[in-house]
Protein backbone atom coordinates (compact mmCIF):
# COMPACT_ATOMS: atom_id res chain seq x y z
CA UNK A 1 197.41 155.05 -123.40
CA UNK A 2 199.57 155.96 -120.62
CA UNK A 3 197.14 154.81 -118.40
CA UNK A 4 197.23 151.30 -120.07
CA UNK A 5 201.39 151.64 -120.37
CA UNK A 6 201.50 152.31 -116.57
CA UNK A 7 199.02 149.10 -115.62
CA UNK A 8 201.44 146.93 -118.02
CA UNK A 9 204.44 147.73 -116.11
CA UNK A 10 202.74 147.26 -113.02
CA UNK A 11 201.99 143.73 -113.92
CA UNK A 12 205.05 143.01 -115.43
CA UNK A 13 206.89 144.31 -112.25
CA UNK A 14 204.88 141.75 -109.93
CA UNK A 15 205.07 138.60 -112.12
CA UNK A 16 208.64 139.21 -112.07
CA UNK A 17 208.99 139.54 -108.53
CA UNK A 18 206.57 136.26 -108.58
CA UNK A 19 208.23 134.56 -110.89
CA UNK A 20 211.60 135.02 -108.94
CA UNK A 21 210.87 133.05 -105.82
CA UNK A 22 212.84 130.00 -106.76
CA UNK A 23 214.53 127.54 -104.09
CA UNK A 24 217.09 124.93 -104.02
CA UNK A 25 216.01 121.60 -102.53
CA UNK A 26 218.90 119.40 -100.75
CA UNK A 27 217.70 115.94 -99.60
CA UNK A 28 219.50 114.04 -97.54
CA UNK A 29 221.33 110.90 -99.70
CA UNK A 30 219.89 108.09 -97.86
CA UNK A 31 218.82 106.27 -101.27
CA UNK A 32 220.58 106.40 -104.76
CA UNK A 33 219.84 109.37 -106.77
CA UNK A 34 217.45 107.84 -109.13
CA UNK A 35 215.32 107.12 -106.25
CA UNK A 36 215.28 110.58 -104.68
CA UNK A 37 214.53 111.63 -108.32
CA UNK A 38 211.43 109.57 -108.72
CA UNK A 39 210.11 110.66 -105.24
CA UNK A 40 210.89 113.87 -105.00
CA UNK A 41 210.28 115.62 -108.36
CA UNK A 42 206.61 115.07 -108.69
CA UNK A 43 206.15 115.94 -105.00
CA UNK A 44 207.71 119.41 -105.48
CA UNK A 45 206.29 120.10 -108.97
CA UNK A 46 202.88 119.71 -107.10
CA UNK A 47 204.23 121.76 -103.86
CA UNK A 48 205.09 123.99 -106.67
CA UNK A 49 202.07 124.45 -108.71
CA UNK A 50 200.33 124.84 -105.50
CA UNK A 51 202.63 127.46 -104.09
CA UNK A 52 203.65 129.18 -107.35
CA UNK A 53 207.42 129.22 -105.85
CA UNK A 54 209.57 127.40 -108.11
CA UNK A 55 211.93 124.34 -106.65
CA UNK A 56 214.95 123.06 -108.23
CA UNK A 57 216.84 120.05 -106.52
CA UNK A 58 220.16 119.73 -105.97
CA UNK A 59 221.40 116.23 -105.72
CA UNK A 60 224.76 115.23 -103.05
CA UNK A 61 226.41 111.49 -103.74
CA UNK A 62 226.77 111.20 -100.36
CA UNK A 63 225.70 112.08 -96.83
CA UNK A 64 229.12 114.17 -95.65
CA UNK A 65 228.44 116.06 -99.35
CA UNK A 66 224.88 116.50 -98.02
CA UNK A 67 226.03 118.12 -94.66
CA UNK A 68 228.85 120.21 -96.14
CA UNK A 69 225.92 121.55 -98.90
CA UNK A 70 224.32 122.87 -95.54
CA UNK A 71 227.10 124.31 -93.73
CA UNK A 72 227.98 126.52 -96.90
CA UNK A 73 224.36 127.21 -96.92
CA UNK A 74 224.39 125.96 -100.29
CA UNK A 75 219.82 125.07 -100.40
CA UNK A 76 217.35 126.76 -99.34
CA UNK A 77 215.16 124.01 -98.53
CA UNK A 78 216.26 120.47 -97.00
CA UNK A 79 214.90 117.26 -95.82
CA UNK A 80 217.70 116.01 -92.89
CA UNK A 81 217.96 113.43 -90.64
CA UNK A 82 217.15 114.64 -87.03
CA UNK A 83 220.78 115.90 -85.71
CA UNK A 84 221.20 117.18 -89.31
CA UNK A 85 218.83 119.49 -88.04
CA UNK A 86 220.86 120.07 -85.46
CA UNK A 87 224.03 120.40 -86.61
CA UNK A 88 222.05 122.88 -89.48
CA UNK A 89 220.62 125.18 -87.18
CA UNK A 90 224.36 125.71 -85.70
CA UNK A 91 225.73 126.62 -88.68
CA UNK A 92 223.03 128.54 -90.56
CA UNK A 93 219.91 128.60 -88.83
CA UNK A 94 217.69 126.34 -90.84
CA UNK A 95 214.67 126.09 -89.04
CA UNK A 96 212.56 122.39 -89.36
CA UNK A 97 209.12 123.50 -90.40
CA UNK A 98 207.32 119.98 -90.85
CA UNK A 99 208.02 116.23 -90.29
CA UNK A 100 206.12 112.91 -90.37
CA UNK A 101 203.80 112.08 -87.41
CA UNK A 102 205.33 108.45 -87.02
CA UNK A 103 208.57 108.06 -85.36
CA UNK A 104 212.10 107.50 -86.50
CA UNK A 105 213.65 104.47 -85.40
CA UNK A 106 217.32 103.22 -86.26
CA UNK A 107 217.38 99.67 -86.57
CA UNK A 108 219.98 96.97 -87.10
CA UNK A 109 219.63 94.53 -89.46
CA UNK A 110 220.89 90.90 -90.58
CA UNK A 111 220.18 88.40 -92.86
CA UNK A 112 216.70 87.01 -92.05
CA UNK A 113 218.74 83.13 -91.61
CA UNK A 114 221.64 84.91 -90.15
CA UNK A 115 222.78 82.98 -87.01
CA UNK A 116 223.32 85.98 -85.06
CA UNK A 117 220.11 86.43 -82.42
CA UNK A 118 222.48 88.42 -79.80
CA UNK A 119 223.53 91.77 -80.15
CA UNK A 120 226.76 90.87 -78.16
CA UNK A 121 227.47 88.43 -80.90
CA UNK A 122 229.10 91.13 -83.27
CA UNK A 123 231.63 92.33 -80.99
CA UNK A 124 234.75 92.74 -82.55
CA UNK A 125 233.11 92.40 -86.06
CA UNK A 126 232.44 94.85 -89.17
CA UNK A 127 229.41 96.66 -89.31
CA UNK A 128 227.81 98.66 -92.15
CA UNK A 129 226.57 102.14 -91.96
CA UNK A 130 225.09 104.66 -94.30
CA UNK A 131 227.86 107.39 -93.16
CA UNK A 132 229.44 108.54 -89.94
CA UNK A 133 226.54 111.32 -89.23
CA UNK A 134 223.16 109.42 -90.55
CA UNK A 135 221.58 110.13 -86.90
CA UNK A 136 219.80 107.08 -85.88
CA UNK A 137 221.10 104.58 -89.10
CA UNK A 138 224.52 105.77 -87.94
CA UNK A 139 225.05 108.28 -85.08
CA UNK A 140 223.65 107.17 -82.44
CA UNK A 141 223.81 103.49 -83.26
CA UNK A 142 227.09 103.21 -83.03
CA UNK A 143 226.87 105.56 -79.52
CA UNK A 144 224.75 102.77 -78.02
CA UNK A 145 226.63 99.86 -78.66
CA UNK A 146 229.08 101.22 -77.22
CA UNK A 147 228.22 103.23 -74.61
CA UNK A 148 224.91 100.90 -73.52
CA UNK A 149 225.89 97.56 -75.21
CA UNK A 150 229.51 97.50 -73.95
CA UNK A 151 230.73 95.71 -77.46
CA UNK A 152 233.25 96.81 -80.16
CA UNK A 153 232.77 96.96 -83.85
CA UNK A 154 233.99 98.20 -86.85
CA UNK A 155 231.69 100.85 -88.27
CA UNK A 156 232.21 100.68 -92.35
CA UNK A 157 230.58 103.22 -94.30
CA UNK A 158 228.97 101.92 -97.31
CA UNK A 159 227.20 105.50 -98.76
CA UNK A 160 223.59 105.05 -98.47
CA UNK A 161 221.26 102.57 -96.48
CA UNK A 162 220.18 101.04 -99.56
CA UNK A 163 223.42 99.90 -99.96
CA UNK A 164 223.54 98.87 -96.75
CA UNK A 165 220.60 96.51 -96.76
CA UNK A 166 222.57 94.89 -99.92
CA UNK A 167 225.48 95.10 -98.11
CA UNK A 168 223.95 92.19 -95.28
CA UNK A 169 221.80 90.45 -97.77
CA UNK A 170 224.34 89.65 -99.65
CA UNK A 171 226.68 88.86 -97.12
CA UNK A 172 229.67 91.27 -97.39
CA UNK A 173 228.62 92.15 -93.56
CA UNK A 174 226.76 90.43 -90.85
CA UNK A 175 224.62 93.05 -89.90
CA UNK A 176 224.13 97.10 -90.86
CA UNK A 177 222.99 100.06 -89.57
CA UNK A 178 219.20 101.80 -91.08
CA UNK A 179 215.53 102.90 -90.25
CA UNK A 180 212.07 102.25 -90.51
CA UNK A 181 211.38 104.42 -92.89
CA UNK A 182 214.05 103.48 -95.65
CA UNK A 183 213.50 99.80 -94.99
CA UNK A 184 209.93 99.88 -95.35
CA UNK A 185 210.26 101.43 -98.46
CA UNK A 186 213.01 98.68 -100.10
CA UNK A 187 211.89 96.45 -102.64
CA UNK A 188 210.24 92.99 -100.98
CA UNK A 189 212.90 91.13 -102.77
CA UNK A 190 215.47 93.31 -100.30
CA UNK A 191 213.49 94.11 -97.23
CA UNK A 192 211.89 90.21 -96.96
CA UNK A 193 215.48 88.99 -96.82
CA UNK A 194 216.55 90.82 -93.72
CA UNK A 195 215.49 90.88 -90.11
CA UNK A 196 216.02 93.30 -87.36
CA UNK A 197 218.34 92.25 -84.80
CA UNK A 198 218.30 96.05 -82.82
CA UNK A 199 216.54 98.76 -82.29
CA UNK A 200 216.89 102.62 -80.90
CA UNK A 201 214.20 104.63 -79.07
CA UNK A 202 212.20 106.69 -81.20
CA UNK A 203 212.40 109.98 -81.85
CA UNK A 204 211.01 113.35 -84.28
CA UNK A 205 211.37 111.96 -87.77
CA UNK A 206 212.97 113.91 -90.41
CA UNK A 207 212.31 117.62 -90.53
CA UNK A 208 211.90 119.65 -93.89
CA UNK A 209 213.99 122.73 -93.31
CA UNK A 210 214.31 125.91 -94.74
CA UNK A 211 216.87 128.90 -95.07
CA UNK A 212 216.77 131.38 -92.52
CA UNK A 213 216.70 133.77 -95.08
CA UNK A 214 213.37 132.75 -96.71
CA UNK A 215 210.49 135.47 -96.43
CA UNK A 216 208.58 134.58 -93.25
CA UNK A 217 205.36 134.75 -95.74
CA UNK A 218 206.95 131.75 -98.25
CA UNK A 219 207.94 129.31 -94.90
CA UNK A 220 204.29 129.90 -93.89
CA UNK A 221 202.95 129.12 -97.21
CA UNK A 222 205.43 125.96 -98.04
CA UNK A 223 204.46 124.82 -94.90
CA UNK A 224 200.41 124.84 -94.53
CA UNK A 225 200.51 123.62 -98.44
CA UNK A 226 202.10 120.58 -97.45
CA UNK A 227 199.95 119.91 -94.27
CA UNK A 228 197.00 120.43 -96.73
CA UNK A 229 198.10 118.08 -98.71
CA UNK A 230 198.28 115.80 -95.92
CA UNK A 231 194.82 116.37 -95.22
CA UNK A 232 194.08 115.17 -99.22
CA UNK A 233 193.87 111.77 -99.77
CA UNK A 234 194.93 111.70 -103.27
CA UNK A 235 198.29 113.66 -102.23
CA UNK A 236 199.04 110.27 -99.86
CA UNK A 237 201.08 108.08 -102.19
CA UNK A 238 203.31 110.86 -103.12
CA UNK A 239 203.98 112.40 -99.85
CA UNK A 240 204.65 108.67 -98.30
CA UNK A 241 207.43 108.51 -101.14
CA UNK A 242 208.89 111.24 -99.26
CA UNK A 243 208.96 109.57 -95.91
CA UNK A 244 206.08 112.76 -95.21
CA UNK A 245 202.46 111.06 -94.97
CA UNK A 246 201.21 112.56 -92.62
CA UNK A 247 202.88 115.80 -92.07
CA UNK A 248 202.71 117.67 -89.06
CA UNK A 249 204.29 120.91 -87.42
CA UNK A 250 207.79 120.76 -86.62
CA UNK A 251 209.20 122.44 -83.68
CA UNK A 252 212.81 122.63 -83.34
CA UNK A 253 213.32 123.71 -79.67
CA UNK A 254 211.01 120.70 -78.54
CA UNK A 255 211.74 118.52 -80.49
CA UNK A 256 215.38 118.33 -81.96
CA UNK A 257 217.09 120.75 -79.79
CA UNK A 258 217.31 118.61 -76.95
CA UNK A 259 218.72 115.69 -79.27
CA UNK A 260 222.14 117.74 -78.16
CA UNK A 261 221.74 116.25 -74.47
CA UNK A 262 222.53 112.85 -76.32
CA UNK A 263 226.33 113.81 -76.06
CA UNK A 264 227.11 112.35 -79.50
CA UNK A 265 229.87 114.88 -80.10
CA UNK A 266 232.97 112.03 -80.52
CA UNK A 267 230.69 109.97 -82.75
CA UNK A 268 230.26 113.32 -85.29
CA UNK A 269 232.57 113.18 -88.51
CA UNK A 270 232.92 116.48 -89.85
CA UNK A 271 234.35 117.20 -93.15
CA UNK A 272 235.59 120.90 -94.00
């Protein structure tokens, strides 16, 4: 009987310390909540059943509530844009573990009848933008159009690039600030009504990150679930809705790091 007693605590000791592996998930705001909902929860319930660490997200309303989540360490996980990654490593040493093979691109868009066919034609006007730090929607955008395009605008930050695609489409501004990614993934009703006036050079797409204080054993076990799953067609449709199909290994010295040579320090907005 003691025997028996002894075996029960045993158990009961290890599915507790099983059971208590839980994370908070930050994504970066680049769609409305609802959205990063519907994407993200069945992608992490099946991360989780896979994993048996349990994932709870915590949603930001914006992008600079997003980055000050990070810098008070506030998840444990995060999916950031690429100087996010950056700028998260700095202050507490997230490390990117995976990202999408394709590309990120920033693009700028206008209406798809939109007289404008010259990226010198919106000097001196308004431009939308997700927020002051979305890296290549935002950050760097504005950077080049300065720094390469030699034209003056007024950056106006409208939250999220969905609401910057409405933002053009609708005419409130004649031209905004986004990706590949998030405009692939608009609605055709949005997405058919727009056309890309500008584009950046690619770079790494955005990393998932995780706390420096996760167990070495958990990052390594998050991380070849997910590139399994990327292996696994039936896994496709719900790691594209995370901007992840085909995950690969991120490296942060390689290929973020040097994203700092970029000299985009007077185009950062930091909020304490």
């Amino acid at each position: 009987m003691q025997l028996l007693r002894s075996i029960f605590i045993v158990m009961l000791f290890f599915s507790w310390s099983f059971a208590s592996e839980h994370y908070t998930v930050g994504i970066v705001p680049q769609m409305q909540t609802t959205e990063i909902q519907s994407s993200w929860v069945p992608f992490l319930t099946e991360l989780s059943k896979q994993t048996g660490v349990e994932f709870e997200i915590k949603y930001y309303a914006t992008i600079p509530l997003f980055e000050k989540g990070l810098k008070n360490g506030e998840v444990d996980v995060a999916f950031m844009n690429p100087y996010h990654a950056v700028m998260a490593y700095d202050w507490k040493q997230y490390k990117p573990i995976i990202h999408d093979k394709k590309p990120l691109v920033g693009i700028l868009v206008v209406k798809k009848e939109s007289p404008i066919r010259s990226i010198k034609e919106l000097d001196k006007k308004s431009v939308a933008f997700p927020s002051p730090n979305a890296f290549a929607a935002s950050l760097i955008m504005r950077a080049l159009l300065k720094e390469d395009e030699k034209i003056s605008i007024t950056p106006v930050y409208v939250k999220t690039h969905s609401n910057v695609y409405r933002n053009v489409l609708f005419g409130l501004y004649p031209a905004g600030g986004g990706v590949n990614n998030t405009l692939s993934r608009e609605n055709i009703g949005i997405s058919s009504g727009l056309r890309v006036l500008y584009t950046t050079k690619p770079t790494a797409s955005h990393p998932l990150c995780v706390s420096a204080n996760m167990p070495q054993a958990t990052v390594l076990k998050i991380r070849d679930t997910i590139l399994k799953m990327g292996n696994n067609p039936a896994f496709k449709e719900m790691l594209n809705n995370i901007q992840v199909p085909n995950p690969v290994v991120a490296d942060y010295k390689t290929e973020y790091l040097p994203l700092k040579k970029l000299k985009l320090e007077d185009y950062i907005v930091t909020e304490n």
